[in-house]
C-alpha atoms as a PDB file:
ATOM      1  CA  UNK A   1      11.039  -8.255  29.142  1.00  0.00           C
ATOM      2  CA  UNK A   2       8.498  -5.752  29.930  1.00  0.00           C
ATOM      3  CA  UNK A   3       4.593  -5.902  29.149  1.00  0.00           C
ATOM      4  CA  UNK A   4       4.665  -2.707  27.155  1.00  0.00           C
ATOM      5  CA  UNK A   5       7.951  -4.067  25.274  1.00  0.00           C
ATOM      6  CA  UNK A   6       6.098  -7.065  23.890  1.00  0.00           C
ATOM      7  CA  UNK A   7       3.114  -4.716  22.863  1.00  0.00           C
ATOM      8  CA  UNK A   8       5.343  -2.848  21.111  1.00  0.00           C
ATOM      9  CA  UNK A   9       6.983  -6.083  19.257  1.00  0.00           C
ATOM     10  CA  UNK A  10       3.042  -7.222  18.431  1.00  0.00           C
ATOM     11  CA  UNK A  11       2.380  -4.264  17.279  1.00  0.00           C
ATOM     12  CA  UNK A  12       5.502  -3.991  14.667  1.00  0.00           C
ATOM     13  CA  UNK A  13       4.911  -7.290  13.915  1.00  0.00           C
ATOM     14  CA  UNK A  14       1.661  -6.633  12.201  1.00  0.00           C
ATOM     15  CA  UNK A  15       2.499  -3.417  10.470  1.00  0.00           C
ATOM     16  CA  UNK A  16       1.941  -4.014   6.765  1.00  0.00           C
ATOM     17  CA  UNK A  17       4.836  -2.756   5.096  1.00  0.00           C
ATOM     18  CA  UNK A  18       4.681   0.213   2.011  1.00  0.00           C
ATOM     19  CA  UNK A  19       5.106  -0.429  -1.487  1.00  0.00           C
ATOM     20  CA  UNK A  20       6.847   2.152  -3.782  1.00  0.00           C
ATOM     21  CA  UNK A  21       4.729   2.749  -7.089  1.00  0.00           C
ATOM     22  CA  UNK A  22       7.276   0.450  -9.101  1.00  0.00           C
ATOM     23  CA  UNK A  23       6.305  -2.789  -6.860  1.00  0.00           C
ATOM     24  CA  UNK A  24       2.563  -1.779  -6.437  1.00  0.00           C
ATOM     25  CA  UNK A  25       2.857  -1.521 -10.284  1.00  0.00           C
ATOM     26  CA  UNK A  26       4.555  -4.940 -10.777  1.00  0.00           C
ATOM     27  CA  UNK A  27       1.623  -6.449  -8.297  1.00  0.00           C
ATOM     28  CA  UNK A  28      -1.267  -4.993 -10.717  1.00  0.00           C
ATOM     29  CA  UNK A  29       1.041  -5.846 -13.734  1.00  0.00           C
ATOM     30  CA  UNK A  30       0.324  -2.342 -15.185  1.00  0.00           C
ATOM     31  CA  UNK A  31       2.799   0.650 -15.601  1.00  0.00           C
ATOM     32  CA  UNK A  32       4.252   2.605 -12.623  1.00  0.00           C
ATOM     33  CA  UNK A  33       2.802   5.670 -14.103  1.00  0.00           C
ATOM     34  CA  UNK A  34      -0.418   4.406 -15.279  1.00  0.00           C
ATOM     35  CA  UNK A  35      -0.633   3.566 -10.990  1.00  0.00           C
ATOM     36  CA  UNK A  36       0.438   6.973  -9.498  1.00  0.00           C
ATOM     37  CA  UNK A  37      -2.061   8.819 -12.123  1.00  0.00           C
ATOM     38  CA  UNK A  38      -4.763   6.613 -11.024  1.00  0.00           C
ATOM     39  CA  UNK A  39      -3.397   6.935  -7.527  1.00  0.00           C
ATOM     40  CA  UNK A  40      -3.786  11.036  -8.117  1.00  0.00           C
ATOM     41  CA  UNK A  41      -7.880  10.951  -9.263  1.00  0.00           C
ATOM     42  CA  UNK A  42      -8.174   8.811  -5.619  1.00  0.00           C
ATOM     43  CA  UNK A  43      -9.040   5.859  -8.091  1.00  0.00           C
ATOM     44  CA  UNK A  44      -6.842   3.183  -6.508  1.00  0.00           C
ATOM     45  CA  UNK A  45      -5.742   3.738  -2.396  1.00  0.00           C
ATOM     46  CA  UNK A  46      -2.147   5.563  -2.251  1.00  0.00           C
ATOM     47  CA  UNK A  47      -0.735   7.923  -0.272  1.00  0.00           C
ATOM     48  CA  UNK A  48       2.218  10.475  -1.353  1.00  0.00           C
ATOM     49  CA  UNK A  49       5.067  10.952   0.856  1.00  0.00           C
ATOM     50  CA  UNK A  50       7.320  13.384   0.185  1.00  0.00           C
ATOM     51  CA  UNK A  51       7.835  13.576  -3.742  1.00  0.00           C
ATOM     52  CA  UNK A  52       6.997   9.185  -3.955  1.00  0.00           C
ATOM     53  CA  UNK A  53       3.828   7.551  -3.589  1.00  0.00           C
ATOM     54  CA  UNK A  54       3.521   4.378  -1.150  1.00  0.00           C
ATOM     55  CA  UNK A  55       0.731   1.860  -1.494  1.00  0.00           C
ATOM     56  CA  UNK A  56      -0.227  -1.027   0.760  1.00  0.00           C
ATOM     57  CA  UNK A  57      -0.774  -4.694  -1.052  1.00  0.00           C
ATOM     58  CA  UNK A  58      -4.048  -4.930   0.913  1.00  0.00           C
ATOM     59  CA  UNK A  59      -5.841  -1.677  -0.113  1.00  0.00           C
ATOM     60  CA  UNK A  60      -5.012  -2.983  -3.688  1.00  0.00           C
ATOM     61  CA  UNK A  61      -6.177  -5.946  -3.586  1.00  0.00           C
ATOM     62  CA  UNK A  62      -9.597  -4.398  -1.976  1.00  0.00           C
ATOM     63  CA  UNK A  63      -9.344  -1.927  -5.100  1.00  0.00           C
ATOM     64  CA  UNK A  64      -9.340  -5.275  -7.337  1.00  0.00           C
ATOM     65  CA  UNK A  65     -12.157  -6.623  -4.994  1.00  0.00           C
ATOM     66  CA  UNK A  66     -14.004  -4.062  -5.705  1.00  0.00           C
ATOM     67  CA  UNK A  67     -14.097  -3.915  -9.333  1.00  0.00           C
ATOM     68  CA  UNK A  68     -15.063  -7.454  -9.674  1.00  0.00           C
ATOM     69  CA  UNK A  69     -18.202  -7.248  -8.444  1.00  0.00           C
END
């Protein structure tokens, strides 16, 4: 195996994978919608891809973080 190969497999390793709006939803326990429309007003971290909106499960639970201060 190559150096840059196992770089590569590190690397993919530790990519955090996307939520869709239904499981980011499920994780906040509040309504899909009720996520992507606070997702819109850059309220809570999300990114839109195409027509659906991704989220990662750490930038949501910094969003929580952050309110509880």
């Amino acid at each position: 195996m190559r150096e840059e190969d196992g770089d590569r497999n590190e690397q993919l390793k530790k990519f955090e994978p996307l939520l869709d709006s239904q499981q980011a939803a499920d994780l906040m326990q509040v309504h899909p919608e009720t996520l992507k429309r606070r997702a819109r007003r850059g309220e809570i971290p999300g990114m839109k891809l195409g027509k659906v909106w991704r989220f990662r499960a750490s930038g949501l639970e910094a969003y929580i973080r952050n309110l509880m201060r």
